[in-house]
Structure formats: structure tokens, C-alpha cells
PDB file of N, CA and C in Angstrom:
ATOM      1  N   UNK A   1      92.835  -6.775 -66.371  1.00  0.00           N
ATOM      2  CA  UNK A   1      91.488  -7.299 -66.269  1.00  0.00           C
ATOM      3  C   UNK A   1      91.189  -8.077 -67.558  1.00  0.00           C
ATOM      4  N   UNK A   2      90.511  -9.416 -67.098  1.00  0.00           N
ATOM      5  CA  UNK A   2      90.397 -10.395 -68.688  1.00  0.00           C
ATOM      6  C   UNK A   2      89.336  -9.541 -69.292  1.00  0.00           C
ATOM      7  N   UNK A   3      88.663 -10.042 -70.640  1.00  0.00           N
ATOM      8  CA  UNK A   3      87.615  -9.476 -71.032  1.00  0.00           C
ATOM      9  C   UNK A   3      86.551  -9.898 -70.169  1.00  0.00           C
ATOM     10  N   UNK A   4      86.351 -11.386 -69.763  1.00  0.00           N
ATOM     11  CA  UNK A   4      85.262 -11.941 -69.078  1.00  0.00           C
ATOM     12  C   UNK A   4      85.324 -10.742 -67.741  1.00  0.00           C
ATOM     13  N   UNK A   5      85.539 -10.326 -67.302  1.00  0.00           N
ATOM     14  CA  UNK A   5      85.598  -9.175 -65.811  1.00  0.00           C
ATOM     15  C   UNK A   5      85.340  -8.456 -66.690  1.00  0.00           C
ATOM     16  N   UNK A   6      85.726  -7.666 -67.951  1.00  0.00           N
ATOM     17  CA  UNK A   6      84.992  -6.396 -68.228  1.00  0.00           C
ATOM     18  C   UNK A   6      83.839  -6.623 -68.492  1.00  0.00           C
ATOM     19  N   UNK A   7      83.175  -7.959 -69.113  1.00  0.00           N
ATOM     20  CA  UNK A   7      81.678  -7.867 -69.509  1.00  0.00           C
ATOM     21  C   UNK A   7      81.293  -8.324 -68.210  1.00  0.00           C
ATOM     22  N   UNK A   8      81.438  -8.922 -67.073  1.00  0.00           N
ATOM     23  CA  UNK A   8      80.806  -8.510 -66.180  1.00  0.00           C
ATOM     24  C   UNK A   8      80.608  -7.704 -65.382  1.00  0.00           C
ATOM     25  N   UNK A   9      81.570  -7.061 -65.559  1.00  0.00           N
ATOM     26  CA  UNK A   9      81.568  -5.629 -64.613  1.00  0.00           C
ATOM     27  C   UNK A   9      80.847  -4.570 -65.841  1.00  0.00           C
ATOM     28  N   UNK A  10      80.464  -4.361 -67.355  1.00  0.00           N
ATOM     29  CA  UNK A  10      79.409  -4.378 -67.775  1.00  0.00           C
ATOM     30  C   UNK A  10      78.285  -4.466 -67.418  1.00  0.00           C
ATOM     31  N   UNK A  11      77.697  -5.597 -67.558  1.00  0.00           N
ATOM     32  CA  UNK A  11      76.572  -6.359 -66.892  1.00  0.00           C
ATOM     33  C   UNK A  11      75.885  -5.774 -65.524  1.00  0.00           C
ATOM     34  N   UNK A  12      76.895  -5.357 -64.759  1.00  0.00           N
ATOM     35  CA  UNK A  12      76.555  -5.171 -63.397  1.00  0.00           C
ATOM     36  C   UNK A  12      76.309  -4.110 -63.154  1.00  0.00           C
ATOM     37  N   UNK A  13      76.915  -2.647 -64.252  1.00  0.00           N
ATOM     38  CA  UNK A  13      76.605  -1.704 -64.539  1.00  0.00           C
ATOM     39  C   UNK A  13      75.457  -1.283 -64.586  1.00  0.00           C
ATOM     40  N   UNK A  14      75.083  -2.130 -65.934  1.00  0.00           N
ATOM     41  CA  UNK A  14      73.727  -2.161 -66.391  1.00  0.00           C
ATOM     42  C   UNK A  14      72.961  -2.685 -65.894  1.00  0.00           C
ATOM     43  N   UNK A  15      73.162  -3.757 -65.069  1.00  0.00           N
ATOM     44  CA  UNK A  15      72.116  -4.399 -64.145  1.00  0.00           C
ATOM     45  C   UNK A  15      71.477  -3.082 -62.893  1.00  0.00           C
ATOM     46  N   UNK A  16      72.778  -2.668 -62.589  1.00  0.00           N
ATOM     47  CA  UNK A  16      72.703  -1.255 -61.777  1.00  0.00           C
ATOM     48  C   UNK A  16      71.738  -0.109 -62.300  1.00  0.00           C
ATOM     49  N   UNK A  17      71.331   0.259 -63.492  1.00  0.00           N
ATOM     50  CA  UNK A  17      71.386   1.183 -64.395  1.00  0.00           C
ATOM     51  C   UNK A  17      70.071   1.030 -64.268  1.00  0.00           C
ATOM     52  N   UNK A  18      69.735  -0.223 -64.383  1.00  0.00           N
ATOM     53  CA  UNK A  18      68.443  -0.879 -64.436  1.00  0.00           C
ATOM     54  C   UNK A  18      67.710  -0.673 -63.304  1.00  0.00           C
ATOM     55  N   UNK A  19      67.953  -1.209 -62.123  1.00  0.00           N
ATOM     56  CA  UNK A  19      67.474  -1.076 -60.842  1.00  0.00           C
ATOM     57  C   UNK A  19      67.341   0.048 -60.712  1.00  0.00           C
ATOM     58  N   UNK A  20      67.869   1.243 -60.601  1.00  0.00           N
ATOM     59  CA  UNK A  20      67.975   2.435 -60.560  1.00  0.00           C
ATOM     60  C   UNK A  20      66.682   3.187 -60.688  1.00  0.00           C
ATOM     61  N   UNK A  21      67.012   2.660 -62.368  1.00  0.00           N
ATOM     62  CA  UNK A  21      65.734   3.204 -63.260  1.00  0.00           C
ATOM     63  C   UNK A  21      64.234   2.807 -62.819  1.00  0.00           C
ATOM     64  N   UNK A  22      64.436   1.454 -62.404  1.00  0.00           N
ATOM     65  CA  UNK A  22      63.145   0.989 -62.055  1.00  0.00           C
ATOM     66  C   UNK A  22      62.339   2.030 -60.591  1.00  0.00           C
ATOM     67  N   UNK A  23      63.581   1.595 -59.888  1.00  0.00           N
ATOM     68  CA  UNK A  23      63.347   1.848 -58.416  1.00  0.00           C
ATOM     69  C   UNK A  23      62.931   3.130 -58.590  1.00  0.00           C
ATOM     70  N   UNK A  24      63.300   4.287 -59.305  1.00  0.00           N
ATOM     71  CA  UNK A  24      62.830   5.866 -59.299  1.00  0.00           C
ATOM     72  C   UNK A  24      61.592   5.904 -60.416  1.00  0.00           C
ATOM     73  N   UNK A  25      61.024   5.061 -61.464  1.00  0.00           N
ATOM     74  CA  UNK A  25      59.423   4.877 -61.575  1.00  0.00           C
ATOM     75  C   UNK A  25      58.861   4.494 -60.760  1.00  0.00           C
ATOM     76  N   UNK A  26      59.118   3.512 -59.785  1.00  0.00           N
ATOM     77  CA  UNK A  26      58.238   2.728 -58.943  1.00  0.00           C
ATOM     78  C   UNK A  26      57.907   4.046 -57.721  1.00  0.00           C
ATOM     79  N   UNK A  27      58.992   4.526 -57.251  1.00  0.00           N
ATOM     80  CA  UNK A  27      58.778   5.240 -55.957  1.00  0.00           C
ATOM     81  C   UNK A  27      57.858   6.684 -56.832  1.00  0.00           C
ATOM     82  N   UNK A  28      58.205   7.204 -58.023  1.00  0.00           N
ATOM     83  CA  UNK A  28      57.039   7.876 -58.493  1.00  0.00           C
ATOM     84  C   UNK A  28      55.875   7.711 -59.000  1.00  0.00           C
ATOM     85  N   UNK A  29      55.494   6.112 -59.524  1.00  0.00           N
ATOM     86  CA  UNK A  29      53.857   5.822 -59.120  1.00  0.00           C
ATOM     87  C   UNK A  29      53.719   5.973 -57.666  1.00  0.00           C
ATOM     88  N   UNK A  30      54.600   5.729 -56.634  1.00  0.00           N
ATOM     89  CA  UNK A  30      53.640   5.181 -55.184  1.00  0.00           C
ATOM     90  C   UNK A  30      53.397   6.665 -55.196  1.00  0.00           C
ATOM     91  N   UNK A  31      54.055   7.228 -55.580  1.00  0.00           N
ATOM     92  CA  UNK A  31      53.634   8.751 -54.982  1.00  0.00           C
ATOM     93  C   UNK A  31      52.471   9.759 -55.506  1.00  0.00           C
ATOM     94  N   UNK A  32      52.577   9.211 -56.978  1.00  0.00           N
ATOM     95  CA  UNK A  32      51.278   9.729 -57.915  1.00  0.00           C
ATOM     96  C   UNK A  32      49.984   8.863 -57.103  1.00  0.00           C
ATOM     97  N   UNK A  33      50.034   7.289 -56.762  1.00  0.00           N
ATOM     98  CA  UNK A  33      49.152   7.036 -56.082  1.00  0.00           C
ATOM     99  C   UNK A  33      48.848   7.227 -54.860  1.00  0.00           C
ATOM    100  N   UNK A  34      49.549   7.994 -53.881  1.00  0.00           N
ATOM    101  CA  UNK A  34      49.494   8.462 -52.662  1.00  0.00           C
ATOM    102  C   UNK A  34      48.407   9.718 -52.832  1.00  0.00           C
ATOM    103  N   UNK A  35      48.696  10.062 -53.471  1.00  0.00           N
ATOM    104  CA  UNK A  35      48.321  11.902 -53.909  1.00  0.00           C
ATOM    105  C   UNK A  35      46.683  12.000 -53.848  1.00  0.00           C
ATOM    106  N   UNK A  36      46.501  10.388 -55.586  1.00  0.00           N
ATOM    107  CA  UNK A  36      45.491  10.490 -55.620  1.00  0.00           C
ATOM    108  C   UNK A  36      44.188   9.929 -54.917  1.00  0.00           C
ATOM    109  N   UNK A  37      44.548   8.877 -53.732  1.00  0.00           N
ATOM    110  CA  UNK A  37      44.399   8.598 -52.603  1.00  0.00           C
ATOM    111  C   UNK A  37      43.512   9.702 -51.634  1.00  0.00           C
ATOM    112  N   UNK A  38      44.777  10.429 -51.547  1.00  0.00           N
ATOM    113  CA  UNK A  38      44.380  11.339 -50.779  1.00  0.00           C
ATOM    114  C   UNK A  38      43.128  12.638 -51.023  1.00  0.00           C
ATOM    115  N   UNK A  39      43.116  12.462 -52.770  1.00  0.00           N
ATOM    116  CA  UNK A  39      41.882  13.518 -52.799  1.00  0.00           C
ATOM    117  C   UNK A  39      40.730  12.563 -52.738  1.00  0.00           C
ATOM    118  N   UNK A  40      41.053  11.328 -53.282  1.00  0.00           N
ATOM    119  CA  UNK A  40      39.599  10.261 -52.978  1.00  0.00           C
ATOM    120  C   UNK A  40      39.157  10.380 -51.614  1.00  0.00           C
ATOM    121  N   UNK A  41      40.200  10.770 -50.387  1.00  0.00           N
ATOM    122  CA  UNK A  41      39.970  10.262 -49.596  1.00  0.00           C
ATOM    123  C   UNK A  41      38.864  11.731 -49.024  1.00  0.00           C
ATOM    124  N   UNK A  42      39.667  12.551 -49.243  1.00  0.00           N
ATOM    125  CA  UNK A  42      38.789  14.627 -49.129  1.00  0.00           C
ATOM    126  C   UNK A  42      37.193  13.981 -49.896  1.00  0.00           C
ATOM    127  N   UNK A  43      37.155  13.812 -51.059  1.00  0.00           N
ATOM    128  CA  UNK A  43      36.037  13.346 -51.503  1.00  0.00           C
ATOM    129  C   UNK A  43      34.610  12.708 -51.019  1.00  0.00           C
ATOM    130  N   UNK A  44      35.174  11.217 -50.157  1.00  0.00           N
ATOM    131  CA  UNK A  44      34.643  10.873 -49.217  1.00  0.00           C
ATOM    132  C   UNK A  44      33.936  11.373 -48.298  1.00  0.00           C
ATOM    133  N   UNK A  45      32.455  10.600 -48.438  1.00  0.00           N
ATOM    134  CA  UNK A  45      31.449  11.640 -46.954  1.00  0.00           C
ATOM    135  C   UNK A  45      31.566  10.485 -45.259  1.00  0.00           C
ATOM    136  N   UNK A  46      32.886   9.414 -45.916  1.00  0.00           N
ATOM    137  CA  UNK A  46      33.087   8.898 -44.363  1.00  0.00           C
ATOM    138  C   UNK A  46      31.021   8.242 -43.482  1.00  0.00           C
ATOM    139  N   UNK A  47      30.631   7.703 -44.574  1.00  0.00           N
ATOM    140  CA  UNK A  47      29.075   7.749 -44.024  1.00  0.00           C
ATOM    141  C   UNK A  47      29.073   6.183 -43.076  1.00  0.00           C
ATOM    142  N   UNK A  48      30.614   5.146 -43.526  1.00  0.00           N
ATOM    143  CA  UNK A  48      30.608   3.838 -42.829  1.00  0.00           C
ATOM    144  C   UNK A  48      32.204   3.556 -42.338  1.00  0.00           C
ATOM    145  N   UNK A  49      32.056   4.808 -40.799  1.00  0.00           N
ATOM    146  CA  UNK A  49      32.831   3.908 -40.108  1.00  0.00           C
ATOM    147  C   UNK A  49      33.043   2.874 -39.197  1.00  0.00           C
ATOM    148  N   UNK A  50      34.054   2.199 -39.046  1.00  0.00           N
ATOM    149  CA  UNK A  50      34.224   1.056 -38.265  1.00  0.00           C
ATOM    150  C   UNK A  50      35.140   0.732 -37.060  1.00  0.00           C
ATOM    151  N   UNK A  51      35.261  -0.044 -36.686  1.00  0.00           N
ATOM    152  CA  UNK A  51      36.461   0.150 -35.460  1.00  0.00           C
ATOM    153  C   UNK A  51      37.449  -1.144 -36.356  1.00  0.00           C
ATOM    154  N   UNK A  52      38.411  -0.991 -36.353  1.00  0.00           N
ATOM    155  CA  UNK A  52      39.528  -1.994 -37.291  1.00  0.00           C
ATOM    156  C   UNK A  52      40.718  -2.203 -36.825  1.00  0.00           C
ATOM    157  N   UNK A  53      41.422  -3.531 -37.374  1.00  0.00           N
ATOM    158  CA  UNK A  53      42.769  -3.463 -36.396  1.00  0.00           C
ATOM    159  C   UNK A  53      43.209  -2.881 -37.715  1.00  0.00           C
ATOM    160  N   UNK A  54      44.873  -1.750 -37.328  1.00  0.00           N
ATOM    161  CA  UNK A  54      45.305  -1.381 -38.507  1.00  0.00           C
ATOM    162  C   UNK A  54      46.893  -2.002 -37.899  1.00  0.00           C
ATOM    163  N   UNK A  55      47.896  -1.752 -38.704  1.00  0.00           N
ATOM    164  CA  UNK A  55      48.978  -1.923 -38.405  1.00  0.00           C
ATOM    165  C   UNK A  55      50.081  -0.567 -38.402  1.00  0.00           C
ATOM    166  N   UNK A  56      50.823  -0.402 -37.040  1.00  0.00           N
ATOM    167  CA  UNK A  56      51.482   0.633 -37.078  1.00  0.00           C
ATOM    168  C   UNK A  56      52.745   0.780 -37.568  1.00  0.00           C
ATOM    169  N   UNK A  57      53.557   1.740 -38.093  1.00  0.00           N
ATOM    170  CA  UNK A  57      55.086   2.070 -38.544  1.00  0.00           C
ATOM    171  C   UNK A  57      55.563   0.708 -37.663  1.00  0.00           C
ATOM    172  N   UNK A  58      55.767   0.607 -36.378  1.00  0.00           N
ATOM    173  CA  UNK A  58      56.145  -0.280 -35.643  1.00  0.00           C
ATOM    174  C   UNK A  58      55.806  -1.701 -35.780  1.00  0.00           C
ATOM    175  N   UNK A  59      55.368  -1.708 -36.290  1.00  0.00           N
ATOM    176  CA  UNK A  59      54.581  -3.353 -36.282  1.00  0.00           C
ATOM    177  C   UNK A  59      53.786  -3.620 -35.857  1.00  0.00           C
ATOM    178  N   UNK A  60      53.070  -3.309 -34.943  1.00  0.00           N
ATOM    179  CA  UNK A  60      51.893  -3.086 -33.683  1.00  0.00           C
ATOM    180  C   UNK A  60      50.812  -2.981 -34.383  1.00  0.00           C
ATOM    181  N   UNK A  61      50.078  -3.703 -33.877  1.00  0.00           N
ATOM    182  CA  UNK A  61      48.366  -3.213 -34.336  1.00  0.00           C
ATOM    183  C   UNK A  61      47.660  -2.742 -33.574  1.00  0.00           C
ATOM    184  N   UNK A  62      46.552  -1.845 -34.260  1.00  0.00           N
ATOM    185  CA  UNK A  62      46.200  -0.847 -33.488  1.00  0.00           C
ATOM    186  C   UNK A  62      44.439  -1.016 -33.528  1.00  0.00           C
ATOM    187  N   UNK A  63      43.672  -0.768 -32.314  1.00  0.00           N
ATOM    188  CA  UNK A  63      42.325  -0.775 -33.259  1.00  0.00           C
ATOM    189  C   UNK A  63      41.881   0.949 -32.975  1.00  0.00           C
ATOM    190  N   UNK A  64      41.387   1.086 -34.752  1.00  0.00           N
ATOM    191  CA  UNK A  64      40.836   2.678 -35.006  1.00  0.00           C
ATOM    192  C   UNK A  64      39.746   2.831 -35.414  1.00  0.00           C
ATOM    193  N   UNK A  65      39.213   3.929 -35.745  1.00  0.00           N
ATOM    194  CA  UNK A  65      38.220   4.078 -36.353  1.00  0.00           C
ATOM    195  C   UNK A  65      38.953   3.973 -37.753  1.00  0.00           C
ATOM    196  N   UNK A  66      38.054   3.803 -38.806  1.00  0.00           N
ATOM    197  CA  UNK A  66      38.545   3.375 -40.077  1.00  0.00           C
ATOM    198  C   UNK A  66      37.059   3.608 -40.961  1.00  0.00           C
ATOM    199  N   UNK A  67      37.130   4.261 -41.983  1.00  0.00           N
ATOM    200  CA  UNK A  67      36.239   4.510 -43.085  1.00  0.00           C
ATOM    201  C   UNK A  67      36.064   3.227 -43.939  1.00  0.00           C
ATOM    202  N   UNK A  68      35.193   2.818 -43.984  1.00  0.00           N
ATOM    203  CA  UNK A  68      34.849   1.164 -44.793  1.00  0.00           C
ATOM    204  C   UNK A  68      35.299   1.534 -46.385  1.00  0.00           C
ATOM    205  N   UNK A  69      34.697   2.405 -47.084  1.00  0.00           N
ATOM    206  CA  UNK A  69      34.698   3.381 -48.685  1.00  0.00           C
ATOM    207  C   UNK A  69      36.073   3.807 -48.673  1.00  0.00           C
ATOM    208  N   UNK A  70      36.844   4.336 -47.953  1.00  0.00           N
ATOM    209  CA  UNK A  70      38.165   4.876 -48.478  1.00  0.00           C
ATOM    210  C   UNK A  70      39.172   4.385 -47.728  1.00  0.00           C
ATOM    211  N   UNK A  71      38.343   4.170 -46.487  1.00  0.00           N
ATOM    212  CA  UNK A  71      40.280   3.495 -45.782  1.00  0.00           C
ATOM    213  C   UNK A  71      40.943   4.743 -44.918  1.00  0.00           C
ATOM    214  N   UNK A  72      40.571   5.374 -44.593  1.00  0.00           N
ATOM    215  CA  UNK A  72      40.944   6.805 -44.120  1.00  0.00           C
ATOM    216  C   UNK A  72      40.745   6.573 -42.602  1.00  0.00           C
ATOM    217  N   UNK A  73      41.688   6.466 -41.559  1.00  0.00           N
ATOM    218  CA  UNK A  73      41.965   6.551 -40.217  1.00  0.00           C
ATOM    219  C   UNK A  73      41.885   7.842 -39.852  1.00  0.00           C
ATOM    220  N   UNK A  74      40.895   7.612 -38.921  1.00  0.00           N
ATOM    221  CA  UNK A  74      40.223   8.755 -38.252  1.00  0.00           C
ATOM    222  C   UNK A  74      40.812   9.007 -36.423  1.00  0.00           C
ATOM    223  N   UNK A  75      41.501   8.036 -35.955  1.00  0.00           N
ATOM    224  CA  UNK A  75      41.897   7.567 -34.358  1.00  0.00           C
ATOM    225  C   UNK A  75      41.333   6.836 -33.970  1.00  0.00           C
ATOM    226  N   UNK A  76      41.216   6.791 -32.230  1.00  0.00           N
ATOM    227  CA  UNK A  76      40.997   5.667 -31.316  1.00  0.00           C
ATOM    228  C   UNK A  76      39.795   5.668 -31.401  1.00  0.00           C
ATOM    229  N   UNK A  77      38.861   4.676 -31.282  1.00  0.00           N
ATOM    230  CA  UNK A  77      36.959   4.366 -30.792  1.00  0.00           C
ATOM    231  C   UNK A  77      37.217   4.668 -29.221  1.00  0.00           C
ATOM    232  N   UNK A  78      36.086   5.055 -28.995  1.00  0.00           N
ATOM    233  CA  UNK A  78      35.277   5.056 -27.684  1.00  0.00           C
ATOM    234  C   UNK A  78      35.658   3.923 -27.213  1.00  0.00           C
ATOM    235  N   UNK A  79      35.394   3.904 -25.782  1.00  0.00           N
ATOM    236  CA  UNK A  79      34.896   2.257 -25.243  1.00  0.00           C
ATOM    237  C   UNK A  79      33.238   2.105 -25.763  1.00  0.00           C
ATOM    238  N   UNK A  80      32.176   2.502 -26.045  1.00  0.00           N
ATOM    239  CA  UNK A  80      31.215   2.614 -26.969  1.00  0.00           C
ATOM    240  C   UNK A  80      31.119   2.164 -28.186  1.00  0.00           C
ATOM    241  N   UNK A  81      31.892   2.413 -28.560  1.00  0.00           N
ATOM    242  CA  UNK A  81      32.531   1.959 -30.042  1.00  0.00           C
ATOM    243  C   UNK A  81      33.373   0.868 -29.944  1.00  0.00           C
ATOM    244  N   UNK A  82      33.931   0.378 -28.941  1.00  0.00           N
ATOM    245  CA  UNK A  82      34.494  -0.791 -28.990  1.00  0.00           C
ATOM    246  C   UNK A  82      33.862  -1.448 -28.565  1.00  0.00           C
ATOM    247  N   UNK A  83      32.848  -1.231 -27.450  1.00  0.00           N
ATOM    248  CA  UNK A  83      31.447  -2.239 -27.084  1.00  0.00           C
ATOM    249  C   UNK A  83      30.764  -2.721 -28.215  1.00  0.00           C
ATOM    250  N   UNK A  84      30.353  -2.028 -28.953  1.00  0.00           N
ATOM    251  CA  UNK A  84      29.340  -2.096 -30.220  1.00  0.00           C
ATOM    252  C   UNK A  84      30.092  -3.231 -31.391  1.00  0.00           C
ATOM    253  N   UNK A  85      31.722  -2.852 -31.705  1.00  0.00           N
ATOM    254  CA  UNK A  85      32.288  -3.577 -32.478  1.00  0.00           C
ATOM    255  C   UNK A  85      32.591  -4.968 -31.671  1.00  0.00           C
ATOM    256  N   UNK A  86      32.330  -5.289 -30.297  1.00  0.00           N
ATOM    257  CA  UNK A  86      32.678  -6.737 -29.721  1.00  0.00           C
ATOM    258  C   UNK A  86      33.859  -6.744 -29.286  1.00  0.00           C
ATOM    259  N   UNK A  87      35.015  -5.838 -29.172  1.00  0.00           N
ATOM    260  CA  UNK A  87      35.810  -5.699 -28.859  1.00  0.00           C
ATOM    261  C   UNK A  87      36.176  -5.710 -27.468  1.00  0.00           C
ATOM    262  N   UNK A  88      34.963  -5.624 -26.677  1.00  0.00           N
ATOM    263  CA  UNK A  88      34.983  -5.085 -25.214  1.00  0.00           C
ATOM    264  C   UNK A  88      33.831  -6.002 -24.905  1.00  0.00           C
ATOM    265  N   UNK A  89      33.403  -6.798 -23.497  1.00  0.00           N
ATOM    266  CA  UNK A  89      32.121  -6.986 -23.282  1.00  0.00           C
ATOM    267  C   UNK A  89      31.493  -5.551 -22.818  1.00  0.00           C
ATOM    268  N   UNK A  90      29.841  -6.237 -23.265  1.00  0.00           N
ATOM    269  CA  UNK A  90      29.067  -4.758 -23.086  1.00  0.00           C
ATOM    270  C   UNK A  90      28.346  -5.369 -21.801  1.00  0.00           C
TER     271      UNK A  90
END
């Protein structure tokens, strides 16, 4: 192996080393911010919900009830609730 292949295979190491490192801070903020999310969300008195399109694991959009203040999906609206949001003629 020349030297030029060992410093890049170096490089790539460390480029590796790097990503690594990053990728396992990053996935432990999302998770510190998941957490704290979730007690904002307990917190919440839910006083403005709405009917909203959200988007599912699948790709699909969905329309739910949805908390305006936290963002917290609650399930499906009524046909009532979808009358009211325009979603439906009334």
C-alpha cells in the first residue's frame, strides 16, 4: 500500500469517526427533545383544538384533531368537526 492509500484510508477513518460521533449527539438531542416535548405536551390544558392535515409514518395525510399550543394529536374529528373546519359541506 503507497503512503497516499494509507492517508486516505486515514482520512476515511476519521471521516468515519466523525460521522459516528456526530450521528450519536444528534440522535441524543432528538431524544432529549422528544422527552421534553412530551412533558410540555402533559402540561398543556389543550384549550385550542383544531381539525389539521398531519402526515403519517406512511406518507399519507391524515386530518386530526390537533392542539394549536403544543401540537399534540388527539385522533379523528367528528363529521361535526369536520363540518365546522370546511372540510365537509354543512
Amino acid at each position: 500500500m503507497s503512503e497516499r492509500e494509507s492517508l486516505t484510508k486515514i482520512i476515511l477513518m476519521e471521516d468515519n469517526e466523525y460521522i459516528k460521533k456526530k450521528k450519536t449527539e444528534l440522535t441524543e438531542n432528538i431524544k432529549t427533545s422528544e422527552e421534553e416535548l412530551k412533558e410540555l405536551r402533559k402540561m398543556c390544558k389543550h384549550t385550542d383544538v383544531q381539525v389539521k392535515n398531519t402526515n403519517h409514518e406512511s406518507g399519507a395525510a391524515h386530518l386530526r384533531r390537533v392542539c394549536s399550543v403544543c401540537g399534540a394529536v388527539f385522533g379523528f374529528p367528528s363529521n361535526d368537526e369536520l363540518r365546522e373546519s370546511g372540510y365537509m359541506p354543512k
